[in-house]
PDB file of N, CA and C in Angstrom:
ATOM      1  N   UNK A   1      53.687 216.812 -34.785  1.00  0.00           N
ATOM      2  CA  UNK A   1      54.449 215.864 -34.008  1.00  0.00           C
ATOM      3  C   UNK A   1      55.931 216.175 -34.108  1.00  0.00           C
ATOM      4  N   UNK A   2      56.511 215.760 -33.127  1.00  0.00           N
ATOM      5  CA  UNK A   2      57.989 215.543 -33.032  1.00  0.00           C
ATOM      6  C   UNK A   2      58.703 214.443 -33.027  1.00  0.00           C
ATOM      7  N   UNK A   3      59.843 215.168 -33.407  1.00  0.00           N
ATOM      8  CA  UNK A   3      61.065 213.766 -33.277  1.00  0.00           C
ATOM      9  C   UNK A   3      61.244 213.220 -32.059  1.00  0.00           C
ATOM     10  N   UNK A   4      61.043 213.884 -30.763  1.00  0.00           N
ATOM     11  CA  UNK A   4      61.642 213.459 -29.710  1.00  0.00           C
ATOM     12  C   UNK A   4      60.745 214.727 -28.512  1.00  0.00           C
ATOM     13  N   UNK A   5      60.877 214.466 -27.211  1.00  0.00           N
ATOM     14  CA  UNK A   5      59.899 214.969 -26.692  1.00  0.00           C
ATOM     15  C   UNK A   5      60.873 214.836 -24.954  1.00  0.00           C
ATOM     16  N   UNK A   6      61.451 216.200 -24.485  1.00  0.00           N
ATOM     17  CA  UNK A   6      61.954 216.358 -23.527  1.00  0.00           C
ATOM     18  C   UNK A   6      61.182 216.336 -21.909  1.00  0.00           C
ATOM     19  N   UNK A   7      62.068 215.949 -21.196  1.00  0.00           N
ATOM     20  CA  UNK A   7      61.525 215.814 -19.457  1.00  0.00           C
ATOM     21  C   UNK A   7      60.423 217.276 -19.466  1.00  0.00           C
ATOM     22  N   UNK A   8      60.596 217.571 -19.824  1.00  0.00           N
ATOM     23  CA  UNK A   8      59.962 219.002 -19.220  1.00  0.00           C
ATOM     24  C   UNK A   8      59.982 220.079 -20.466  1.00  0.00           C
ATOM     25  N   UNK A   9      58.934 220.654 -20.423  1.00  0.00           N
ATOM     26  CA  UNK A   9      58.424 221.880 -21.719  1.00  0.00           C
ATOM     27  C   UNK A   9      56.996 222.123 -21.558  1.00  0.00           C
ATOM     28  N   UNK A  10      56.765 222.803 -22.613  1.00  0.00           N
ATOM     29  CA  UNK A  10      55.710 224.012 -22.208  1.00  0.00           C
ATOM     30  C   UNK A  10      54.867 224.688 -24.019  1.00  0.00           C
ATOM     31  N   UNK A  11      53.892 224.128 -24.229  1.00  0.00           N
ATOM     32  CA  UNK A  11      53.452 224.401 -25.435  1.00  0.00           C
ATOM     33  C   UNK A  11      52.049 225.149 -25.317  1.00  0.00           C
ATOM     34  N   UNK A  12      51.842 226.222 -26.085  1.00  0.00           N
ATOM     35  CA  UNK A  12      50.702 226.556 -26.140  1.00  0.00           C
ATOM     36  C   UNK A  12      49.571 225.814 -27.296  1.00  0.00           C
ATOM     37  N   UNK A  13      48.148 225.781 -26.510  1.00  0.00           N
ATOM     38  CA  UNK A  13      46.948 224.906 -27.251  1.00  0.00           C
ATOM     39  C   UNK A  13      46.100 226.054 -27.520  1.00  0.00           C
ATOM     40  N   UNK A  14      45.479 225.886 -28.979  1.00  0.00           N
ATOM     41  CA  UNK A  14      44.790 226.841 -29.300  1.00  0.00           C
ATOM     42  C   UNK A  14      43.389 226.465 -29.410  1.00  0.00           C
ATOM     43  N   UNK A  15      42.703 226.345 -27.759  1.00  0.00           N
ATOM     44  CA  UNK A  15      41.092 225.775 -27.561  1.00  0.00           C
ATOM     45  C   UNK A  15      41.393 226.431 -26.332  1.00  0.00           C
ATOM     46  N   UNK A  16      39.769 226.049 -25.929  1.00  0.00           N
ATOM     47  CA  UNK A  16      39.460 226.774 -24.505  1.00  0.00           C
ATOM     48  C   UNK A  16      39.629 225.508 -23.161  1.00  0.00           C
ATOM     49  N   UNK A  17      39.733 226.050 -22.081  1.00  0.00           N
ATOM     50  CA  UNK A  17      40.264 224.752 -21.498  1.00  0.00           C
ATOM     51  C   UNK A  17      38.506 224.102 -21.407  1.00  0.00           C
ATOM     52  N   UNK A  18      37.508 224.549 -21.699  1.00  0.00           N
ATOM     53  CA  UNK A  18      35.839 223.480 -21.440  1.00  0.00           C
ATOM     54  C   UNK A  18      36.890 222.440 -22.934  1.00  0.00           C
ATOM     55  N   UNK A  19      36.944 223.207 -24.030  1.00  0.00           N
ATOM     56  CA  UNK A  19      37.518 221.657 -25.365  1.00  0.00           C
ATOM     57  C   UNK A  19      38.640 220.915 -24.862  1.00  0.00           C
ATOM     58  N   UNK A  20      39.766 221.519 -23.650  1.00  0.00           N
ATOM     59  CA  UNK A  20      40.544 220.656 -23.313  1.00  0.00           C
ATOM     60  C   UNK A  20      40.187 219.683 -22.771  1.00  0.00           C
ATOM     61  N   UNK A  21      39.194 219.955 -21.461  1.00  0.00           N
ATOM     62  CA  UNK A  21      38.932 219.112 -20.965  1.00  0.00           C
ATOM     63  C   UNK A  21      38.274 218.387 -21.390  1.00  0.00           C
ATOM     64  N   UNK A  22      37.418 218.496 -22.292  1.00  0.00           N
ATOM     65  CA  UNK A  22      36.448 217.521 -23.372  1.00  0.00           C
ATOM     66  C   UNK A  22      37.496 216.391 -24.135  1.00  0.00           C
ATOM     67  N   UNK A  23      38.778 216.577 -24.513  1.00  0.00           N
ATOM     68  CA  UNK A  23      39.748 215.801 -25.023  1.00  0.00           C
ATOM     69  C   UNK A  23      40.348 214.888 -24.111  1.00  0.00           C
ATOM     70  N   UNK A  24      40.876 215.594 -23.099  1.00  0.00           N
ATOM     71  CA  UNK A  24      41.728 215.149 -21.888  1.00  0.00           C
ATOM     72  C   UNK A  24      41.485 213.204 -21.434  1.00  0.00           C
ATOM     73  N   UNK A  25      40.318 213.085 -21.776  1.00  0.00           N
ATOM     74  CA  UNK A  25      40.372 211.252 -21.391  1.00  0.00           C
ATOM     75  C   UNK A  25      41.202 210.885 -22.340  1.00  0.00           C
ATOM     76  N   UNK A  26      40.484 211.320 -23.438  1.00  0.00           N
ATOM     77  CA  UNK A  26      41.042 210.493 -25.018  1.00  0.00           C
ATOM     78  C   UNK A  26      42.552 210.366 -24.980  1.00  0.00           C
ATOM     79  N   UNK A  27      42.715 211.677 -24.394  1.00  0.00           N
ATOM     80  CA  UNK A  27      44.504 211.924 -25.258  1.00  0.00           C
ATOM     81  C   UNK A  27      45.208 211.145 -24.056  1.00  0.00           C
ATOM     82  N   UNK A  28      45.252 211.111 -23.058  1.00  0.00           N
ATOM     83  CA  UNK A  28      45.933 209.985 -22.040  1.00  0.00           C
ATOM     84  C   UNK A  28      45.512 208.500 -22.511  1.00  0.00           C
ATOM     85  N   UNK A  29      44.337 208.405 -23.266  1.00  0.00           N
ATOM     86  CA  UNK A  29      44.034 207.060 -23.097  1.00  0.00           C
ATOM     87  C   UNK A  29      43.504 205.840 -21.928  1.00  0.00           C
ATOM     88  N   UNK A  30      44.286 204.456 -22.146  1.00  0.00           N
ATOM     89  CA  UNK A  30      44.012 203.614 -21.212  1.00  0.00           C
ATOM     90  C   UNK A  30      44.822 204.244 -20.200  1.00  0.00           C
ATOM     91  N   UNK A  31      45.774 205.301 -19.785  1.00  0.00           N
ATOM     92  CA  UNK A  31      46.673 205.459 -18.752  1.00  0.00           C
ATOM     93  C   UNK A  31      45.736 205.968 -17.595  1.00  0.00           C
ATOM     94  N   UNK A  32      45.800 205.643 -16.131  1.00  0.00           N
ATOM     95  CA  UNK A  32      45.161 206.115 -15.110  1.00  0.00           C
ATOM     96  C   UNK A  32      45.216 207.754 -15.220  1.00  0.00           C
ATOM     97  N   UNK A  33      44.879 208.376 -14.236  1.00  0.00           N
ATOM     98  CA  UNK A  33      44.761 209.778 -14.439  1.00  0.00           C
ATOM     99  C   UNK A  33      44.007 210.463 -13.274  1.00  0.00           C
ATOM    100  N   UNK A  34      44.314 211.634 -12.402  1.00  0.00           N
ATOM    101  CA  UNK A  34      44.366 212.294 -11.290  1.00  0.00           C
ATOM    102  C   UNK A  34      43.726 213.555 -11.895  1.00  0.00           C
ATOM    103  N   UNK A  35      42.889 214.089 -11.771  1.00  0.00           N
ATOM    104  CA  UNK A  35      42.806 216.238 -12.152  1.00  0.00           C
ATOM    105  C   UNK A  35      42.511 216.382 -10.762  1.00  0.00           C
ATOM    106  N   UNK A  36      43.137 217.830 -10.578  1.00  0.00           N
ATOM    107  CA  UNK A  36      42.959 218.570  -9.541  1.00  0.00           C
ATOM    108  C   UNK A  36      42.902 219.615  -9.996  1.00  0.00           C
ATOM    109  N   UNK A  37      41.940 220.294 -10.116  1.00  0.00           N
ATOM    110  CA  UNK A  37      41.097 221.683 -10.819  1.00  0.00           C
ATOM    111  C   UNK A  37      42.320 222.221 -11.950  1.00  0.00           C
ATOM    112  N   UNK A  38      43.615 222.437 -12.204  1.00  0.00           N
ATOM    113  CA  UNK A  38      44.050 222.635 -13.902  1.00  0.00           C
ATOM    114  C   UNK A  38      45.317 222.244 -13.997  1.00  0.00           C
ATOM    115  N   UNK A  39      44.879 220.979 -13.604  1.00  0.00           N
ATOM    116  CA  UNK A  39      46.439 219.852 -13.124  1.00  0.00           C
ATOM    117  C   UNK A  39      45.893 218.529 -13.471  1.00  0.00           C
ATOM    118  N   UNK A  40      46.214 217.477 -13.876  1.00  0.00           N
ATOM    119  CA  UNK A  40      46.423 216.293 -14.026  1.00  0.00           C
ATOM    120  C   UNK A  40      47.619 215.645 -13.819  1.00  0.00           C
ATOM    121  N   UNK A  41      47.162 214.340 -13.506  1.00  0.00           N
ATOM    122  CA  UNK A  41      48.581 213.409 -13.332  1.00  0.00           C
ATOM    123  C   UNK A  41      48.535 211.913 -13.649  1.00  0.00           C
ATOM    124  N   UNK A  42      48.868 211.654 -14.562  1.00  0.00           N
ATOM    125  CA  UNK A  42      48.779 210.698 -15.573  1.00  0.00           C
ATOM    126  C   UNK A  42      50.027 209.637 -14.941  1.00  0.00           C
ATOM    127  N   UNK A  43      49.839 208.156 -14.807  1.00  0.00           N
ATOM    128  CA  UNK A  43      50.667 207.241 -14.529  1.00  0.00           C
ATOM    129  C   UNK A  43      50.934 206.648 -15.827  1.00  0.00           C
ATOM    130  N   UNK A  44      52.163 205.858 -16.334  1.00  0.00           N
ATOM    131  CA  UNK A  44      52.600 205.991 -17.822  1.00  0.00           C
ATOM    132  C   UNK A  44      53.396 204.685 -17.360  1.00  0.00           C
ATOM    133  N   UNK A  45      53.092 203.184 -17.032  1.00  0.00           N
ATOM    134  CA  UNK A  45      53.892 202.405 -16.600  1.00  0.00           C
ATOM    135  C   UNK A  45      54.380 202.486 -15.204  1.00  0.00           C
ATOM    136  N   UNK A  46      55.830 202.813 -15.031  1.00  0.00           N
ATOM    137  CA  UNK A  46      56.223 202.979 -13.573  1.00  0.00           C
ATOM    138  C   UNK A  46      56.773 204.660 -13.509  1.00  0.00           C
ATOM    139  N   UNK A  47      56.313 205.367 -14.708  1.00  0.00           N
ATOM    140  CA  UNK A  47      56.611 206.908 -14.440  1.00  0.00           C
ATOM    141  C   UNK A  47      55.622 207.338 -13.861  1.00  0.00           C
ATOM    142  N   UNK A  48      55.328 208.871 -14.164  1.00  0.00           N
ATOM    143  CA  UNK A  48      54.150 210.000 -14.587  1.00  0.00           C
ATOM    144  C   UNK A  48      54.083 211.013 -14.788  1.00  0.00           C
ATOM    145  N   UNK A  49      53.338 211.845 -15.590  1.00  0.00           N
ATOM    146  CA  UNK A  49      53.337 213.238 -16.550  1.00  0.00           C
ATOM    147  C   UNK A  49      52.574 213.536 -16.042  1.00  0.00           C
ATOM    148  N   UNK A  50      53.080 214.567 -15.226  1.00  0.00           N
ATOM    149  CA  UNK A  50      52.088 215.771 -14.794  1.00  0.00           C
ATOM    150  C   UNK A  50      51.919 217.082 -15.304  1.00  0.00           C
ATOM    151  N   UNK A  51      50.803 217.160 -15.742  1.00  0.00           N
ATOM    152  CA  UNK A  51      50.230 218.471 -16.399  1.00  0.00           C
ATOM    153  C   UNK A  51      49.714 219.645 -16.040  1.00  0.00           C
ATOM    154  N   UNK A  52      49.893 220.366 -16.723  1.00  0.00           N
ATOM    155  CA  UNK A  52      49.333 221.815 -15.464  1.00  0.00           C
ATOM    156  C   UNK A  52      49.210 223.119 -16.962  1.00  0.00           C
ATOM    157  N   UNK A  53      47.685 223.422 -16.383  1.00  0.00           N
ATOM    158  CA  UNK A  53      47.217 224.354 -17.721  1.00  0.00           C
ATOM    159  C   UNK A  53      47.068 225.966 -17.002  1.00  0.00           C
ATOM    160  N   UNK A  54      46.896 226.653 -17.698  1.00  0.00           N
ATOM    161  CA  UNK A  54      46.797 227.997 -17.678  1.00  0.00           C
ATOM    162  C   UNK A  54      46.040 228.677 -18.860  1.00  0.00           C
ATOM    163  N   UNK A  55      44.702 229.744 -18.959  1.00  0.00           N
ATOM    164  CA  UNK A  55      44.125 229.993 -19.475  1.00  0.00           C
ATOM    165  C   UNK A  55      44.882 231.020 -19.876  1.00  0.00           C
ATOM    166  N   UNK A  56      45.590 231.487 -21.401  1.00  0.00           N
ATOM    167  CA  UNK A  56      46.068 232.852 -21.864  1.00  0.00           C
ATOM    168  C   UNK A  56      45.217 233.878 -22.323  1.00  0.00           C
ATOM    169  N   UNK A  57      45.361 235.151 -22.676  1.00  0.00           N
ATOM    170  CA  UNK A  57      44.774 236.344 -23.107  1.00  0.00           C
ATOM    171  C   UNK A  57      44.787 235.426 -24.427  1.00  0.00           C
ATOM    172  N   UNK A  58      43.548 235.646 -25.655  1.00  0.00           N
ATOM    173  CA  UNK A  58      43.270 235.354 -26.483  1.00  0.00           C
ATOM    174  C   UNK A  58      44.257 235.788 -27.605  1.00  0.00           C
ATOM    175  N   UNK A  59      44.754 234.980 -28.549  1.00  0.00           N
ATOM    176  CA  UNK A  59      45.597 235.711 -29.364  1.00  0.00           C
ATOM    177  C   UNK A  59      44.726 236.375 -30.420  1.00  0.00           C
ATOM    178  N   UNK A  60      45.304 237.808 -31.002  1.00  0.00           N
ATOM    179  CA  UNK A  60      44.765 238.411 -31.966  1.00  0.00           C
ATOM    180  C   UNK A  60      45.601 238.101 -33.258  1.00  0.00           C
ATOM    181  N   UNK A  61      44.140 237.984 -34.522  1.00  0.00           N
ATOM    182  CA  UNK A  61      44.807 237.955 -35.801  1.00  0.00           C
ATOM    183  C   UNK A  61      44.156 238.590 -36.505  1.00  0.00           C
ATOM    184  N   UNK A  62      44.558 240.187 -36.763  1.00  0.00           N
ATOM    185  CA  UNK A  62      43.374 240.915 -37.701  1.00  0.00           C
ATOM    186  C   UNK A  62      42.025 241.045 -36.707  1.00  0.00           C
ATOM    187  N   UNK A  63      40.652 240.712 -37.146  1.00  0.00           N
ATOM    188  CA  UNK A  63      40.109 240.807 -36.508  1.00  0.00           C
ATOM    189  C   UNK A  63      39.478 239.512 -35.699  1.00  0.00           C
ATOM    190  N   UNK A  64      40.139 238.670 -35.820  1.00  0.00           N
ATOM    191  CA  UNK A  64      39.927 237.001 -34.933  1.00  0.00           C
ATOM    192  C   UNK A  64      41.161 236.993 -34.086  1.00  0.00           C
ATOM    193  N   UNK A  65      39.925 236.728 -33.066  1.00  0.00           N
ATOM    194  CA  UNK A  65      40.845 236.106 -31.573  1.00  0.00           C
ATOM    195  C   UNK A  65      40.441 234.809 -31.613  1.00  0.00           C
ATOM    196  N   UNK A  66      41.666 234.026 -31.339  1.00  0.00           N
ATOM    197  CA  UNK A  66      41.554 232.484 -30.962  1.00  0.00           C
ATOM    198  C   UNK A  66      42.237 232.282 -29.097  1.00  0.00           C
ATOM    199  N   UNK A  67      41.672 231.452 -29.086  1.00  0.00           N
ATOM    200  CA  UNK A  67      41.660 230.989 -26.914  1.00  0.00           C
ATOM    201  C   UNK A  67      43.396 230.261 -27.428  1.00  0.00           C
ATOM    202  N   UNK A  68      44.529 230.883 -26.410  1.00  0.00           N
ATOM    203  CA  UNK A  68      45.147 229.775 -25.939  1.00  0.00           C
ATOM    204  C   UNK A  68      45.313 229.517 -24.572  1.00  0.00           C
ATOM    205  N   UNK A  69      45.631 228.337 -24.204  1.00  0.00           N
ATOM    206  CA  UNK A  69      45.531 227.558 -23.402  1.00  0.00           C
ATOM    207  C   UNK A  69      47.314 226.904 -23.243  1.00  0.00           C
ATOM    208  N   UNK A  70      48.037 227.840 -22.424  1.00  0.00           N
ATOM    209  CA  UNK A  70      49.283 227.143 -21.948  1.00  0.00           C
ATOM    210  C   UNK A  70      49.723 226.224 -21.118  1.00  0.00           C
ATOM    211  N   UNK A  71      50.496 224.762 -21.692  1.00  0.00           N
ATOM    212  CA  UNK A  71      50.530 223.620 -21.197  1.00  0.00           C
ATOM    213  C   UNK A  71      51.795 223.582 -20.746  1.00  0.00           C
ATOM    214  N   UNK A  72      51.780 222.557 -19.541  1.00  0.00           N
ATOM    215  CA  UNK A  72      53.141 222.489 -18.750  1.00  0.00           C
ATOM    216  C   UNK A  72      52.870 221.147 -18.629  1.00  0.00           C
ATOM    217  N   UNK A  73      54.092 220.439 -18.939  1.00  0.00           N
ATOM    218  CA  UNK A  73      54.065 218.976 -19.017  1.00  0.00           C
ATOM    219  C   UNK A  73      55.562 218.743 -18.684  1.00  0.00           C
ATOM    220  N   UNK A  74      55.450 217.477 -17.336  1.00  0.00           N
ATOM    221  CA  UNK A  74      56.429 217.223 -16.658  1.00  0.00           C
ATOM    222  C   UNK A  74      56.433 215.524 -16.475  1.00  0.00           C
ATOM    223  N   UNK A  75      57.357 215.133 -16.937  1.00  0.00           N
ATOM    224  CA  UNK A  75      57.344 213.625 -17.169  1.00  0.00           C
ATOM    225  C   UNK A  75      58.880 213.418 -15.962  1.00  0.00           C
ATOM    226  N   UNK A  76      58.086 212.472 -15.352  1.00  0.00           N
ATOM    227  CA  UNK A  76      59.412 211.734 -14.466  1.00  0.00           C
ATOM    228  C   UNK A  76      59.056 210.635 -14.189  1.00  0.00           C
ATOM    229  N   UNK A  77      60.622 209.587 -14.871  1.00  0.00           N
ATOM    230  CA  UNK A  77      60.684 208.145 -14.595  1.00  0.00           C
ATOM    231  C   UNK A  77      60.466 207.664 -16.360  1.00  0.00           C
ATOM    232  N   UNK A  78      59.906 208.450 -17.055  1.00  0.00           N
ATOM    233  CA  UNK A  78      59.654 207.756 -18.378  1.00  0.00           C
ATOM    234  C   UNK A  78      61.232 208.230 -19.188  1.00  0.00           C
ATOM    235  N   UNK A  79      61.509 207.426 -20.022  1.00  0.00           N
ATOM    236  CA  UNK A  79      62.672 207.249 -20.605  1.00  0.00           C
ATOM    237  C   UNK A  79      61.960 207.810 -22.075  1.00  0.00           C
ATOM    238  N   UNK A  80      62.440 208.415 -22.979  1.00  0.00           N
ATOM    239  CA  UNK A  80      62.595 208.893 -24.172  1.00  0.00           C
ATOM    240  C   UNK A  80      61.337 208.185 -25.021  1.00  0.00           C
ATOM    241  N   UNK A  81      62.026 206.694 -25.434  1.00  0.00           N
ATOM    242  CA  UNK A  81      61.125 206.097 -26.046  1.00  0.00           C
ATOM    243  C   UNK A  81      59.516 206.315 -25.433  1.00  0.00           C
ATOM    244  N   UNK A  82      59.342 206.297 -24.179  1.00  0.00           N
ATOM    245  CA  UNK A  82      58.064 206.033 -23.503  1.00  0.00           C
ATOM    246  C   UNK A  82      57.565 207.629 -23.761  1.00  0.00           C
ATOM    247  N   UNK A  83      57.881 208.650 -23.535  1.00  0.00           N
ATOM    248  CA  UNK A  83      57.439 209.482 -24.122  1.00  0.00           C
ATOM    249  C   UNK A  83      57.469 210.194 -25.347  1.00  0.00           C
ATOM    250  N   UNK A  84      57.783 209.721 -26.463  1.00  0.00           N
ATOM    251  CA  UNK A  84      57.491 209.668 -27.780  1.00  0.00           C
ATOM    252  C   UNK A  84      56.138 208.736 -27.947  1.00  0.00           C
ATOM    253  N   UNK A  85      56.141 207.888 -27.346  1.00  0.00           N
ATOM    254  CA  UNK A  85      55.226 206.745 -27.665  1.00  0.00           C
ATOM    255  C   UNK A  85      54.210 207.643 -27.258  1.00  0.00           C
ATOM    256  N   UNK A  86      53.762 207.937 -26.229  1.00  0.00           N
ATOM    257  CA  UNK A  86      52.570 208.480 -25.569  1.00  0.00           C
ATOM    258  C   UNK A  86      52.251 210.024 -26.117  1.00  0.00           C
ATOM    259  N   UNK A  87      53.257 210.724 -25.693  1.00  0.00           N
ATOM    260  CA  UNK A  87      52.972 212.393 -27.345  1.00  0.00           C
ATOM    261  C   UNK A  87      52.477 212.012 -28.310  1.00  0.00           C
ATOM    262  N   UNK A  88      53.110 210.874 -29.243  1.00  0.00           N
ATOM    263  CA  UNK A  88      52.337 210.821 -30.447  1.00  0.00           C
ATOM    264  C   UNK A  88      51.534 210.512 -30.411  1.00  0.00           C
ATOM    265  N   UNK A  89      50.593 209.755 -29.411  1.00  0.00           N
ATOM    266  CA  UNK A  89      48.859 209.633 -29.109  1.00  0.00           C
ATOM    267  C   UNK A  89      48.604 211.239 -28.591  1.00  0.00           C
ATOM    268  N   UNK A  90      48.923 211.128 -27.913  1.00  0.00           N
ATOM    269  CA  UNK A  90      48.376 212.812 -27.383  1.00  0.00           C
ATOM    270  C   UNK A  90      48.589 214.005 -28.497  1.00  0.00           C
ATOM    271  N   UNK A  91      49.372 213.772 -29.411  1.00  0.00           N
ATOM    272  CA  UNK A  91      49.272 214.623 -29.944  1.00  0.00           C
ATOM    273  C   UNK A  91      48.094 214.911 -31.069  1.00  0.00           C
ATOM    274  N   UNK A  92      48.188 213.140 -32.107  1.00  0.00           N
ATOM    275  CA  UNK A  92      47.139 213.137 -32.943  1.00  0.00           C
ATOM    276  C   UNK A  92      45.502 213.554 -32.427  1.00  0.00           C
ATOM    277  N   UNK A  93      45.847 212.618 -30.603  1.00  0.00           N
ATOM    278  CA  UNK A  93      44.047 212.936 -30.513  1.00  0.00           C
ATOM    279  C   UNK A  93      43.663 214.690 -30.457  1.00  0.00           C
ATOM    280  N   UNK A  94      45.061 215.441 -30.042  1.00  0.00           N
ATOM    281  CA  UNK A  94      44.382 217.158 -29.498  1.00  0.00           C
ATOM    282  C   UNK A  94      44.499 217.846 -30.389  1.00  0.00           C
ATOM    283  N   UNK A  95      44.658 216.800 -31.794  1.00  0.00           N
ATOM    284  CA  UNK A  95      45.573 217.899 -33.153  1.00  0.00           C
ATOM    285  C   UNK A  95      44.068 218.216 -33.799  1.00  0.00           C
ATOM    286  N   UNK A  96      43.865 219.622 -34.026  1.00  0.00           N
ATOM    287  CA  UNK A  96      42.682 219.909 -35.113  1.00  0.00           C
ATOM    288  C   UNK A  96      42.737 219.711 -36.830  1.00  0.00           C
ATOM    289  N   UNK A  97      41.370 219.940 -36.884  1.00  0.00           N
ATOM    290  CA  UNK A  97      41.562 219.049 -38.494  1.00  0.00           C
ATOM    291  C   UNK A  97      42.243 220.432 -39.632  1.00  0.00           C
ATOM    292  N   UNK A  98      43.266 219.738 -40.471  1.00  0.00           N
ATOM    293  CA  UNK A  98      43.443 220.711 -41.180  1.00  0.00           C
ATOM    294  C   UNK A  98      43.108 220.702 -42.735  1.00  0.00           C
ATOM    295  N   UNK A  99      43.552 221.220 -43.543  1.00  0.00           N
ATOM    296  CA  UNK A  99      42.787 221.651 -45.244  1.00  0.00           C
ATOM    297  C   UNK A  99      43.201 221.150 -45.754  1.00  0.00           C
TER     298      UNK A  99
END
């Protein structure tokens, strides 16, 4: 998680987009929600964050490849607070378990 969470950025997810989309209700939550084949558009009050994925070349480590999955997330109309509030749900639900 972050301190703070800008209009516009771009993070890579390390799942395949079938586990994204398996997440994708959860992590929006109660917020309405639009997909159009690797786009979503999430209403957030009187804003909305629109999302847009891209499947990457698998990263190599040694001999394990892991899937990423590059995210584009575009928030307009939400003010700072409102998207902190909503990342930090989205983030805990897409965060994997760690050791």
């Amino acid at each position: 998680m972050q301190a703070s969470y800008a209009e516009a950025f771009q993070r890579d997810m390390g799942c395949t987009e079938a586990e994204w989309l398996g997440w994708l209700p959860r992590a929006v939550g109660q917020h309405p929600m639009q997909r159009e084949g690797s786009s979503a558009h999430i209403t957030i009050g009187h804003g909305r964050l629109h999302l847009h994925w891209q499947v990457m070349p698998p990263r190599a480590i040694a001999q394990i490849r892991l899937p990423v999955l590059r995210m584009h997330f575009q928030f307009e109309g939400i003010n700072a607070p409102e998207r902190y509030t909503f990342m930090r749900h989205f983030d805990l639900t897409t965060q994997r378990g760690g050791g």
